[in-house]
Structure formats: C-alpha cells, structure tokens
Protein backbone atom coordinates (compact mmCIF):
# COMPACT_ATOMS: atom_id res chain seq x y z
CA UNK A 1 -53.46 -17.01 9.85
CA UNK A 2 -54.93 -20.05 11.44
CA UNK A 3 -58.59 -18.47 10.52
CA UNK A 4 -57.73 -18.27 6.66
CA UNK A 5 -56.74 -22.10 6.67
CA UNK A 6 -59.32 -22.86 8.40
CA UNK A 7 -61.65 -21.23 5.98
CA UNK A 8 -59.54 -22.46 3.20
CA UNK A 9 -59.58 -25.85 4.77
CA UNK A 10 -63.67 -25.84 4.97
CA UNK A 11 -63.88 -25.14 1.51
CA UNK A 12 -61.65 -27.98 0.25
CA UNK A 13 -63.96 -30.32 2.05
CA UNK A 14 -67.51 -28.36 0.79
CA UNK A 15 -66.04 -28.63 -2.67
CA UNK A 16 -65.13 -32.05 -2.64
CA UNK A 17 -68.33 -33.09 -0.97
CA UNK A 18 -70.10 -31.35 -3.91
CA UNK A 19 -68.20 -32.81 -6.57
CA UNK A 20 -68.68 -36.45 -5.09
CA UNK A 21 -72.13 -35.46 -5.19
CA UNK A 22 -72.33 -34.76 -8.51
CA UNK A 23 -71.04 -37.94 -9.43
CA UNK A 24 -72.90 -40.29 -7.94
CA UNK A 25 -74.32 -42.88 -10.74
CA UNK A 26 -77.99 -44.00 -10.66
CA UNK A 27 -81.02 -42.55 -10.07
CA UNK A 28 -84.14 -41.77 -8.01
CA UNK A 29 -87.42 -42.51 -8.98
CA UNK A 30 -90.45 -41.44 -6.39
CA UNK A 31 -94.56 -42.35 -7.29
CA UNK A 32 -97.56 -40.74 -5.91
CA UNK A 33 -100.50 -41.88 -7.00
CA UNK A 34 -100.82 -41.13 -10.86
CA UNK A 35 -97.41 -38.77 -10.18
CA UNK A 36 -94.51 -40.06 -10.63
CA UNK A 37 -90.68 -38.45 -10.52
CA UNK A 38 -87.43 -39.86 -11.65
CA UNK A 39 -84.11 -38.08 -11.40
CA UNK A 40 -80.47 -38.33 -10.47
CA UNK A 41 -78.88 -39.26 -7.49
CA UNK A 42 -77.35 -35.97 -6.61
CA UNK A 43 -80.47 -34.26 -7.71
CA UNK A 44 -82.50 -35.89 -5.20
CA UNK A 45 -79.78 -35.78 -2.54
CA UNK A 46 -79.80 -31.88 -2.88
CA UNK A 47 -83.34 -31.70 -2.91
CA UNK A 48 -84.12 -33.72 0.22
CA UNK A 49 -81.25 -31.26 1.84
CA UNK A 50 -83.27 -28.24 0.67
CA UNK A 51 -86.40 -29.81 2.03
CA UNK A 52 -84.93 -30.03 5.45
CA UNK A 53 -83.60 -26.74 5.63
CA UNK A 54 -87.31 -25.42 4.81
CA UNK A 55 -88.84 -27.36 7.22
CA UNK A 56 -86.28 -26.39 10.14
CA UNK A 57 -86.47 -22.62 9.49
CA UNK A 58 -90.80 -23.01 9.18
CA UNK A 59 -90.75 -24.80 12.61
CA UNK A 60 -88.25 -22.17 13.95
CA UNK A 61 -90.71 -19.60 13.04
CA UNK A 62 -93.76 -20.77 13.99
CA UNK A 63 -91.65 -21.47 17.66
CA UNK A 64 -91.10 -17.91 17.83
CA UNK A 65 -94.33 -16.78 17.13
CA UNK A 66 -95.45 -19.08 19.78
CA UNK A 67 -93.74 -18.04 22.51
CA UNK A 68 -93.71 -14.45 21.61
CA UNK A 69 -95.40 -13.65 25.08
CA UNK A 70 -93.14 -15.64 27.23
CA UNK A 71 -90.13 -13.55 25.74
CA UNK A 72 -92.67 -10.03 26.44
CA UNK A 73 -93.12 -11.64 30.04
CA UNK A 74 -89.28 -12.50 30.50
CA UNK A 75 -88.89 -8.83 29.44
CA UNK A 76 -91.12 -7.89 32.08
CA UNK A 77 -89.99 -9.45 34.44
CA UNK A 78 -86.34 -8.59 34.26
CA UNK A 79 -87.43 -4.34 33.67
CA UNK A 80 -89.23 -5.13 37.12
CA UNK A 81 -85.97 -6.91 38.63
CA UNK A 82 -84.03 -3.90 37.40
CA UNK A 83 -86.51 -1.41 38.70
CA UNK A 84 -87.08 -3.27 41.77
CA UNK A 85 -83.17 -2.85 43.04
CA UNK A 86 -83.27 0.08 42.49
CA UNK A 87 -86.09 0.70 44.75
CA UNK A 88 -83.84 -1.69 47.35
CA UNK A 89 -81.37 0.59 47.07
CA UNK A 90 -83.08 3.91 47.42
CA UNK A 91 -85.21 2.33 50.74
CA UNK A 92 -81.79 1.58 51.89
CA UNK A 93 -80.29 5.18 51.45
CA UNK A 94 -83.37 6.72 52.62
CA UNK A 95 -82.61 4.53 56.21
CA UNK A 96 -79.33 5.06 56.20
CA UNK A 97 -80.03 9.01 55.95
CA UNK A 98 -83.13 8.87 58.70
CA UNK A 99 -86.04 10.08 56.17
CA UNK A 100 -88.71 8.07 57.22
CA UNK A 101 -91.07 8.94 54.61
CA UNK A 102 -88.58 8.04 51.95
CA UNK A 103 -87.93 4.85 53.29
CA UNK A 104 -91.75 3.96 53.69
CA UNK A 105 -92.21 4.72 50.19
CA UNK A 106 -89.88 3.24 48.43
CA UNK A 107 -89.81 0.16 50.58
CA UNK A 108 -93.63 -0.10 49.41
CA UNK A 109 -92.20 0.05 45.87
CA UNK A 110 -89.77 -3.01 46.23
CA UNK A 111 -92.42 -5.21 47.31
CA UNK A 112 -94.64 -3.98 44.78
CA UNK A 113 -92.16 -4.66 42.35
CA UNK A 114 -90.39 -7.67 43.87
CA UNK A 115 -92.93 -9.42 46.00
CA UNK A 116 -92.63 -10.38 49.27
CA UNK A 117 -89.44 -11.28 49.82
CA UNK A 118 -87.42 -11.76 52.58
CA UNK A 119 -85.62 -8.62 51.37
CA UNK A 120 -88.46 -6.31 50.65
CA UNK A 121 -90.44 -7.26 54.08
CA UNK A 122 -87.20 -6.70 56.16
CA UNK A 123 -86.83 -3.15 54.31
CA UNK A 124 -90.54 -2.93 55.27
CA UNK A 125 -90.20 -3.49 58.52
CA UNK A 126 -87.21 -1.27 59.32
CA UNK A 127 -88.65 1.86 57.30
CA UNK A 128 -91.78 1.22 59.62
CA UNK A 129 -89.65 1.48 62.75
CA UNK A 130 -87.92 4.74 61.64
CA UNK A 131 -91.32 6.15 61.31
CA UNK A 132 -91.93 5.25 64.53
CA UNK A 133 -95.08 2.69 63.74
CA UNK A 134 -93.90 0.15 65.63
CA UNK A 135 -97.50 -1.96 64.76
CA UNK A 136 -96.86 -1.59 60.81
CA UNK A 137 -92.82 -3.01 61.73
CA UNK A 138 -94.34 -6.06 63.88
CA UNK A 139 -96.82 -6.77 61.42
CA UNK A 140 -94.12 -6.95 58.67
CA UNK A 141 -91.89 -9.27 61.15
CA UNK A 142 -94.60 -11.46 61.57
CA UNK A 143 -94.84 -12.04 57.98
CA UNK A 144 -90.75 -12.08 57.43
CA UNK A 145 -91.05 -14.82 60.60
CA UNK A 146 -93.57 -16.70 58.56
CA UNK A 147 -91.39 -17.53 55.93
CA UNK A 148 -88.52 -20.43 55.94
CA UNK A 149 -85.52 -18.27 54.39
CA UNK A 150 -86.11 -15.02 56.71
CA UNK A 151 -87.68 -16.81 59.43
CA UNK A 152 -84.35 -15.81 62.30
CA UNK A 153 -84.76 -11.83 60.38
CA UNK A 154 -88.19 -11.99 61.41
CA UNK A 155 -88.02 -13.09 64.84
CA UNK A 156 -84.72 -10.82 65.94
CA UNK A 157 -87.23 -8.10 64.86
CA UNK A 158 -89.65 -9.17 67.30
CA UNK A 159 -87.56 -10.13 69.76
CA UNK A 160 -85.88 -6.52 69.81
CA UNK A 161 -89.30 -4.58 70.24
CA UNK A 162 -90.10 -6.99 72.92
CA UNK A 163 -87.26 -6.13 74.61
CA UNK A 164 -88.02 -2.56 73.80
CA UNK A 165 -91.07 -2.62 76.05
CA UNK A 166 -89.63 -4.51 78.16
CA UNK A 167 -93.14 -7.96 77.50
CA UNK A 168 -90.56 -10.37 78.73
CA UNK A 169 -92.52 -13.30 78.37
CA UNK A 170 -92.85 -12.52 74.59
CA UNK A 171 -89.22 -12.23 74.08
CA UNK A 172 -88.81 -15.36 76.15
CA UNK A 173 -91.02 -16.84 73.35
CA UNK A 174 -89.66 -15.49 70.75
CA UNK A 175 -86.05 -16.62 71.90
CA UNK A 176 -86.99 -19.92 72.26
CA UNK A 177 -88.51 -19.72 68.54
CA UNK A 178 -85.57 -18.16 67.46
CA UNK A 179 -83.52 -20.97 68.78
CA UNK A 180 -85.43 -23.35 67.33
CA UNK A 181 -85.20 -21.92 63.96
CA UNK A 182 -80.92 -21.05 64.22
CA UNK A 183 -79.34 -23.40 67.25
CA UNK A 184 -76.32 -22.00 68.87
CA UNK A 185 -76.47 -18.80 67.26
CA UNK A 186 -74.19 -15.72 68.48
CA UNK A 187 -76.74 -13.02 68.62
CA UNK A 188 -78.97 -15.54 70.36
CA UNK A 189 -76.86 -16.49 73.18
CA UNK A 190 -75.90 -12.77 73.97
CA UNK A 191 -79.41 -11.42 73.46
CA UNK A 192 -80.62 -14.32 75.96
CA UNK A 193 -78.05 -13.31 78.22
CA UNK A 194 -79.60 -9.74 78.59
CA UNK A 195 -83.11 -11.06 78.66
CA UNK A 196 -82.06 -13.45 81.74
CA UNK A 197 -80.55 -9.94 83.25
CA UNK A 198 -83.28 -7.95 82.92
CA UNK A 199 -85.82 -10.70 84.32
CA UNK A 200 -83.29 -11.04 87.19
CA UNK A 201 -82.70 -15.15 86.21
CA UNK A 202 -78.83 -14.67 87.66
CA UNK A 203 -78.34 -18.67 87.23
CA UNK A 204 -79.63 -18.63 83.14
CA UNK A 205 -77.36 -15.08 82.62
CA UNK A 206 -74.18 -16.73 84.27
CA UNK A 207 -74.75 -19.80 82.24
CA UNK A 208 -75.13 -17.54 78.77
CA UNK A 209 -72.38 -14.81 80.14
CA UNK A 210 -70.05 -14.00 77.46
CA UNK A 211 -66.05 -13.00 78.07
CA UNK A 212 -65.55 -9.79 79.04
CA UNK A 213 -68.42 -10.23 81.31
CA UNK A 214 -67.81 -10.20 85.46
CA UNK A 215 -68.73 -14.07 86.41
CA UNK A 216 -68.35 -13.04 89.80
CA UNK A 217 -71.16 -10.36 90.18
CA UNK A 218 -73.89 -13.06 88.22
CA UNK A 219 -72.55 -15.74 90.32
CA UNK A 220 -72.91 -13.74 93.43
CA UNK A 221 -76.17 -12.72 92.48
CA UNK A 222 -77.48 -16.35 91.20
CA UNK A 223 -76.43 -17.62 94.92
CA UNK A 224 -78.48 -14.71 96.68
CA UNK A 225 -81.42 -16.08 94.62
CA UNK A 226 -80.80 -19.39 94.80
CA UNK A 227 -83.75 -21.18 97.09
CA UNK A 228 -81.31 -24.57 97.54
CA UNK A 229 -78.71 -24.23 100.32
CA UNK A 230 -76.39 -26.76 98.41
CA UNK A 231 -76.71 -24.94 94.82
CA UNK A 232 -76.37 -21.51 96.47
CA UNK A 233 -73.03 -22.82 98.32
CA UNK A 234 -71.83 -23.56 94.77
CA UNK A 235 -72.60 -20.75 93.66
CA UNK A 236 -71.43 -18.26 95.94
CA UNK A 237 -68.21 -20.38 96.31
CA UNK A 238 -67.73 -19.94 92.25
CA UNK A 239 -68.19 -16.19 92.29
CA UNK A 240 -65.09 -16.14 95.54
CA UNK A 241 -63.09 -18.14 93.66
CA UNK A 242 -63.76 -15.76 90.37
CA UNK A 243 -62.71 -12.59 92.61
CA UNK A 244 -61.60 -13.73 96.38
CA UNK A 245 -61.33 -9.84 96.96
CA UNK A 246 -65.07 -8.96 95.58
CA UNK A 247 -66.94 -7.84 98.60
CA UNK A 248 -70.04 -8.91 97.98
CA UNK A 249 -69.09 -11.90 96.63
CA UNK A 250 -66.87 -13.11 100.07
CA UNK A 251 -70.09 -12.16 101.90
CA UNK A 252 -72.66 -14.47 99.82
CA UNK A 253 -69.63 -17.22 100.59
CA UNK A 254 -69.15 -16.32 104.11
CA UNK A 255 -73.22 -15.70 104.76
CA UNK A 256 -73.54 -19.91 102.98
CA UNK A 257 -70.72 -21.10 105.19
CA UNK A 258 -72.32 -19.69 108.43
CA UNK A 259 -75.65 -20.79 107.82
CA UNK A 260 -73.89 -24.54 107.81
CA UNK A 261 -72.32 -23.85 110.99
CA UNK A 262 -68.78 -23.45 109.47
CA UNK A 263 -67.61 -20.34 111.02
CA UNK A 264 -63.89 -20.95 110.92
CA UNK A 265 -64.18 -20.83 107.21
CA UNK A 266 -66.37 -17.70 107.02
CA UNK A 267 -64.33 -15.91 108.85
CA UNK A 268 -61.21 -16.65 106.78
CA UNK A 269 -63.19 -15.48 103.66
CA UNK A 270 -64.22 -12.08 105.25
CA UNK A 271 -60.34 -11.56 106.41
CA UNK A 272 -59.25 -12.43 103.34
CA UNK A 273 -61.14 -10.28 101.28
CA UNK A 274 -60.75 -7.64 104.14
CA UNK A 275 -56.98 -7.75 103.42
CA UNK A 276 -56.53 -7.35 100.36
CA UNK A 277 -59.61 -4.79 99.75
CA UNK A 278 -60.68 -3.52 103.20
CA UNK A 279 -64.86 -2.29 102.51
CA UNK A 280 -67.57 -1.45 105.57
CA UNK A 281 -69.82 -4.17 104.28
CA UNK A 282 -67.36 -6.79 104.98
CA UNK A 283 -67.15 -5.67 108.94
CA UNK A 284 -70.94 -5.18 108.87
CA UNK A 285 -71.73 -8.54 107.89
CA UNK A 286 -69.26 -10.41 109.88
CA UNK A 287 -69.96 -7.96 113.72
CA UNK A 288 -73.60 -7.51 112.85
CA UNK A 289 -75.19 -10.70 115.10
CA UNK A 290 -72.52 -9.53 117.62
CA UNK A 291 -74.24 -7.82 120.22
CA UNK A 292 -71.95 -7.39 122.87
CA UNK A 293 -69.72 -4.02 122.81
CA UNK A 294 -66.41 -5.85 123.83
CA UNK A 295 -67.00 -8.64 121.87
CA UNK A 296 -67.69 -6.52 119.02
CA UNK A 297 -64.29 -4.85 119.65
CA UNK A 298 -62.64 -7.87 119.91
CA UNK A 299 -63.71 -9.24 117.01
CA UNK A 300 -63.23 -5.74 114.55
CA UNK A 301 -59.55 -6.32 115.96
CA UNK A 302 -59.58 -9.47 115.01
CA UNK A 303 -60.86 -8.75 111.62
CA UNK A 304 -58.49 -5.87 110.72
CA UNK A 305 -55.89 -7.42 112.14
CA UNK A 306 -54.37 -8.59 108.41
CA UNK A 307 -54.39 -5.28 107.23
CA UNK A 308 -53.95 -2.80 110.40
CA UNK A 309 -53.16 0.45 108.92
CA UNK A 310 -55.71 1.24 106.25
CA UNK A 311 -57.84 4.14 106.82
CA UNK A 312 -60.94 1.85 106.96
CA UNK A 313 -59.39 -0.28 109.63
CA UNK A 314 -59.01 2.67 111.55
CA UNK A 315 -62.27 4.10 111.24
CA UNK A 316 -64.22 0.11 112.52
CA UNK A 317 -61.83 0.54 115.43
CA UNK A 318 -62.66 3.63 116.69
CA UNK A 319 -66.81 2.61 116.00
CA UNK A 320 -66.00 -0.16 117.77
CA UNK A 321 -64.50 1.62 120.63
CA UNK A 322 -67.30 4.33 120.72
CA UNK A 323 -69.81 2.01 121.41
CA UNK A 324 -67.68 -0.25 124.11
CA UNK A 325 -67.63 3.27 125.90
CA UNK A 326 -64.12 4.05 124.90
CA UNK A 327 -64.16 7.35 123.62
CA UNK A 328 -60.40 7.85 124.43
CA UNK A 329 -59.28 5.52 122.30
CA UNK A 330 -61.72 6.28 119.85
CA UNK A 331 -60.52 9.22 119.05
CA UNK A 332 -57.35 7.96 118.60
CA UNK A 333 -58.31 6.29 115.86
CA UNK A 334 -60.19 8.31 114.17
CA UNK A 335 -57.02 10.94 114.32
CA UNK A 336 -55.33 7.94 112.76
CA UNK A 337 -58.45 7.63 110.14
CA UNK A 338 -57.84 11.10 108.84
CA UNK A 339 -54.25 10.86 108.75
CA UNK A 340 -54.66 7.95 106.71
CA UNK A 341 -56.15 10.58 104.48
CA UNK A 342 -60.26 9.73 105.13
CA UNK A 343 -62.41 12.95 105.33
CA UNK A 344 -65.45 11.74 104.34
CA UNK A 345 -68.71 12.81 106.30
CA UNK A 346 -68.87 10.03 108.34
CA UNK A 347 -65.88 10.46 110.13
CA UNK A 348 -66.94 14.15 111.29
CA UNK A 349 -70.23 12.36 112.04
CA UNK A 350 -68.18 10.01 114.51
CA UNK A 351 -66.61 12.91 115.90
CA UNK A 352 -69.28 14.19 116.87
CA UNK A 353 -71.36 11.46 118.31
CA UNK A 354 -67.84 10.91 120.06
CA UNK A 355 -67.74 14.78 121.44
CA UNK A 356 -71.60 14.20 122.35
CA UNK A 357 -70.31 10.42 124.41
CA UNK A 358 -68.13 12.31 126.55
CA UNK A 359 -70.73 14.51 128.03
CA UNK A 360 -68.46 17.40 127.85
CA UNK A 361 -71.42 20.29 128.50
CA UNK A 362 -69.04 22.69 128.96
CA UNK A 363 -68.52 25.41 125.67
CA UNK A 364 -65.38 24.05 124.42
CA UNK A 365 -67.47 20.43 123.91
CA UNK A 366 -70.12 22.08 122.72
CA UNK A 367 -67.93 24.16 120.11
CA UNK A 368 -66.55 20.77 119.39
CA UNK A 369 -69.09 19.28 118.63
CA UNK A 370 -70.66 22.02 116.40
CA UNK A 371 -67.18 22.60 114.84
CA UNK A 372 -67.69 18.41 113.85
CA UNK A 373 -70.94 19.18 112.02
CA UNK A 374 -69.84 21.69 109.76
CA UNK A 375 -66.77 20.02 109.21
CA UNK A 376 -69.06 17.52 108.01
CA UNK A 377 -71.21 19.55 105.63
CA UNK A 378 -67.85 20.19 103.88
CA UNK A 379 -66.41 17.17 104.20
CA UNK A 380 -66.00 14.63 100.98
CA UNK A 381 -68.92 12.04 100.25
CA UNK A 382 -68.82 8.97 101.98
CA UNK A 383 -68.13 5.96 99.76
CA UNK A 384 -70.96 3.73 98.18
CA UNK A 385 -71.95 2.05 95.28
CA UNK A 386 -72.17 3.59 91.93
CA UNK A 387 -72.16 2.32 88.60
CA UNK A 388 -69.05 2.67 86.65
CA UNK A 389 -70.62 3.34 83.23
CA UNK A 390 -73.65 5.71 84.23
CA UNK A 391 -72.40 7.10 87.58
CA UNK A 392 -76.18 6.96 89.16
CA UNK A 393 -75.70 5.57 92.95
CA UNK A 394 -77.34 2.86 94.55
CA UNK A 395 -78.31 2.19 97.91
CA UNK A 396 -76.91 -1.32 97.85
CA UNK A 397 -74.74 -3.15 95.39
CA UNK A 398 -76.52 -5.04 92.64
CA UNK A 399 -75.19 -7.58 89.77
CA UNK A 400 -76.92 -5.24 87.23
CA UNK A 401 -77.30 -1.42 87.36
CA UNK A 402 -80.78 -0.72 86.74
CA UNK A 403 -80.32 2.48 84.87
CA UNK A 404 -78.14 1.59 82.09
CA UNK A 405 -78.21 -2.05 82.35
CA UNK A 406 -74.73 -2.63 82.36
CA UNK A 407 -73.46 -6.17 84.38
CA UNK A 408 -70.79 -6.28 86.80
CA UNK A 409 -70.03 -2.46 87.11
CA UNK A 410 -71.39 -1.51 90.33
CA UNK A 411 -68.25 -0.56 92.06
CA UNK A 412 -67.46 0.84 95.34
CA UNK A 413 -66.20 4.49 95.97
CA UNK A 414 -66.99 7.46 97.10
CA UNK A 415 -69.19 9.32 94.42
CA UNK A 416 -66.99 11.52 92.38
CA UNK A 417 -64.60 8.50 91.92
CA UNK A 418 -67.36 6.87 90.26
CA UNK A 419 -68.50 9.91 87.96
CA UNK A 420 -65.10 10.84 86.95
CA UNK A 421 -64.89 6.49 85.85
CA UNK A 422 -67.85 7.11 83.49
C-alpha cells in the first residue's frame, strides 16, 4: 500500500515539475561563431538535462572499460582466496589424519596460492614435522619468526625442537626471544619452567613453578645447589616449611642449620619429620658423623623416641644395638620390626649379620644363619625411591625423575608400591 502512494506520490511531483516546465515564458538564445540558436525556455532546460545524462553514461563507460583489468584481477584474486582455503583446509585434515604426504602437498598449495602468510608457513612447518624433516619445519619457523604477526608461532616452533634435542642454550635463546616478542605469556612461563628443570637451574624452576607443582622438592633441590650459605638456608628453610614431613627436604634444613653450628635446631627438624613420617635417610643423616657405638645408640633412641613403635624405629634400634655389640637386644627388636609387619630383605640381612655377631659355630647358628639368607631371597624389596608416574627406581631421591621428567614425584616405598602408583 505504502509502495503504490509512493509511486503515485512521485508521479504527482514528475508531472507537475513537467508542466511548470512547459510554462516557463522567455527564451534561450545561444551563438557560436556564425551559428546561432534561439528557443524556449523549457526547450533548452530539457536539452541541457539530456546533455548531462549523455555525458554521465559516456564517462561511466569509458570508466568501465578502463578498469576492466582491475575487476579481471579482483576476480583473480578472490578464485585464489577461495581456492586457497580450501587448500588450508585440506593441509589441515591431512594433519589431523597423520598423512604426511598430503599435508606437504597441499600445504605447498596454500602458500602458492596465498603467499606467505603466517597461516600458510605455520601449516608448512607442521606438515614438515609430520614427515619427519625436522630441517624443512625449522626453516619454515625461521621464516614464520621473521615476521611481526606470527613472530611468538614461529619461535614456540623452535623452541619445541630445541627442546626436542635437548640444544638448551638455543631454547634458552629462543625463550628469551619469545619473551621479548609476548611478555608474561602462559605457555612461556611453563615452558621456561621445564627448560630450568631439565638444565637443573632449581632456583629459576621454583621461581617459574606453576600450582599443582611440589615447591618443596625445587626448593629442596635449589638449596642443595645453592653455592651461598645464607641463600641456601632460605631455601632449604622454604621447602620445610612447604612439607615439614618431606625427608629430604628436613635434611637440606637440618644439613644448613648444622653447618652454622645450630644443632639444637637440626635436631628438632630431623625428629620432627621423623615423627610424623619415620624414613632411613633421616637417621642416616643425623647418626652418620657419630662414630661411637653407644653414642650412636643413644642418639637413634633419642631420635625415635617421638614415634617409638613404628616398624622403622624398630629396625635403627636393633642396627644400633648390633653394632654397640648388643646382639641380645638386637634381636629383640628386630622380632619387634617384623611384627610391626617389615619383611623386607634387609631385615633378614640383619638377622643374619646378627646370627654371624654371636659367633654361634655350632649347626643350629649356622642353620640360622643360612635359614636368614634365604629368607631373604624371598623376602619383599626393601624400600627406595621410585618415581610415582614412571615407576623406574633411583639410587637417591632427586627433584626431577630423569626418565619421564616429571617434578616432585620421586617418592619413597618399597618398589611395587611405586609401580602399582603409576
């Protein structure tokens, strides 16, 4: 409805305008040399519209045949746009599904089609990798780090095969160039974390640790590497107060409060940690210097003393009394060991150093002491470290296991324990 009076309304005014045209009084009168024209008003009106009209549609032409090859370009260009996506696409299928070749190929396409983009060279790059041509996927990083838009892309590609084979001093670089380019990124921070870990740099991965991450294990270890006394105090006393019952960590505390000369304090750490998670390494640190049999005894009693009836408090005591040539009460112990429920190998071991102490040559000590051996070919493992995630074991505990690379997972336990975990 509106339309039709619209229309209706346009043609009112077209009307009108023509019929005030045709009235206009006067006329026109135009010389040229010897030619001369003279008409109406209207006449000439019309005409000079006409004129423009003609002249418009003459330049709108000629325009068009001008720029007939930008339009065949613009075409061009946009068949290529089309056809280059879909090359993007297919390079990303063909990753996604593992075929190399695919992927090399129609990666080549997109940047034939598309130029070197950001896009293209990262699709490069990555179809180079599947095909295992790591050269061809750091030459296309290089290129993606080159530019200002993809520059990060570029480098986290470089930075990961660095890592890959293991050139930490290039990753180092290319971290810092990465950081340079994108401050404070995520990835960054976590992927500097793992390069401080694998270069051992305890202080720089404690710094970058993320949450989830055990504080007390890189704390422990940046104190054990630390060269100054006062830093490494700091240290070690951060990773205690992170996990007072972490073994190795009481020991880097204890070991930093010695060397000053504060053995009151040690020793509360060790009994502490003792207490609430009795573990050998704990009593071998703190009787170790001790030389003396009875002091040694004196002191393992002292040690245990917060937490008397654990298997493990047992077992020190009756070491203790084996070599302050008590193999009475030795024994004792060690009955009280394995009713505590310990039958690992060392205990039979103890046994029978014990039956070989008490110079029993008769046949029942020698049966005795033969019966101990076998008992501990049987027996269960004796406890160690092992890592959590990987189950390898390791002769001594470490802030990193060096198999799967996994921080603050070497745990203490007898083998199987650790195995089942992973």
């Amino acid at each position: 409805m509106w339309r039709v009076i619209w229309f209706l309304g346009l043609a009112v005014i077209l009307v009108a305008f023509a019929w005030w045209l045709f009235l206009l009084p006067g006329t026109v009168s135009v010389s040229l040399g010897s030619l001369s024209i003279e008409t109406s008003t209207s006449i000439a009106i019309l005409g000079l519209i006409v004129l423009v009209v003609l002249l418009y549609s003459v330049v709108r032409v000629l325009a068009w045949v001008f720029t007939t090859h930008l339009r065949v370009g613009a075409w061009g260009g946009r068949r290529r746009r089309r056809q280059g996506d879909v090359a993007v696409t297919r390079t990303l299928v063909a990753i996604a599904a593992g075929e190399a070749g695919s992927a090399v190929r129609e990666a080549a396409r997109a940047r034939k089609l598309l130029g070197d983009t950001p896009q293209t060279l990262l699709l490069a790059a990555e179809a180079e990798r599947l095909a295992d041509r790591e050269d061809g996927a750091a030459a296309y990083y290089q290129k993606l780090a080159a530019t200002k838009d993809g520059a990060l892309l570029g480098l986290r590609g470089l930075f990961r095969q660095a890592m890959t084979k293991e050139d930490w001093s290039s990753a180092a670089e290319i971290a810092k160039r990465a950081e340079q380019v994108h401050p404070a990124g995520g990835w960054l921070r976590d992927e500097r974390a793992q390069l401080a870990v694998r270069t051992g740099n305890w202080a720089e991965a404690l710094r970058l640790s993320a949450p989830g991450i055990s504080r007390a294990a890189l704390a422990t270890a940046a104190a054990q590497a630390e060269p100054d006394a006062s830093a490494a105090l700091r240290l070690a006393k951060q990773a205690w107060k992170e996990a007072p019952t972490f073994a190795p960590a009481a020991i880097a505390y204890a070991q930093r409060l010695r060397a000053m000369g504060r053995e009151v304090k040690a020793f509360d750490v060790v009994r502490d940690a003792w207490k609430a998670n009795p573990q050998p390494e704990l009593a071998a640190f703190w009787l170790g210097p001790i030389e003396d049999a009875p002091t040694r005894l004196r002191e393992a009693g002292r040690l245990v003393a917060g937490n008397p009836t654990h298997p493990e408090a047992y077992f020190l005591l009756a070491r203790a009394c084996l070599d302050a040539d008590l193999p009475g009460e030795a024994r004792h112990q060690l009955e009280l060991a394995r009713q505590g429920g310990l039958n690992q190998r060392r205990v039979w071991l103890l046994l029978a150093d014990l039956a070989a102490a008490e110079r029993d040559e008769s046949e029942t000590g020698r049966v005795a002491q033969r019966d101990a051996l076998r008992r501990a070919a049987a027996a269960e493992p004796d406890s160690g470290w092992h890592c959590e995630v990987c189950g390898v074991e390791q002769p001594a505990w470490l802030p990193a296991c060096p198999v799967c690379h996994t921080t603050g997972r070497i745990s203490w336990g007898p083998k199987r324990l650790a195995l089942a975990a992973s």
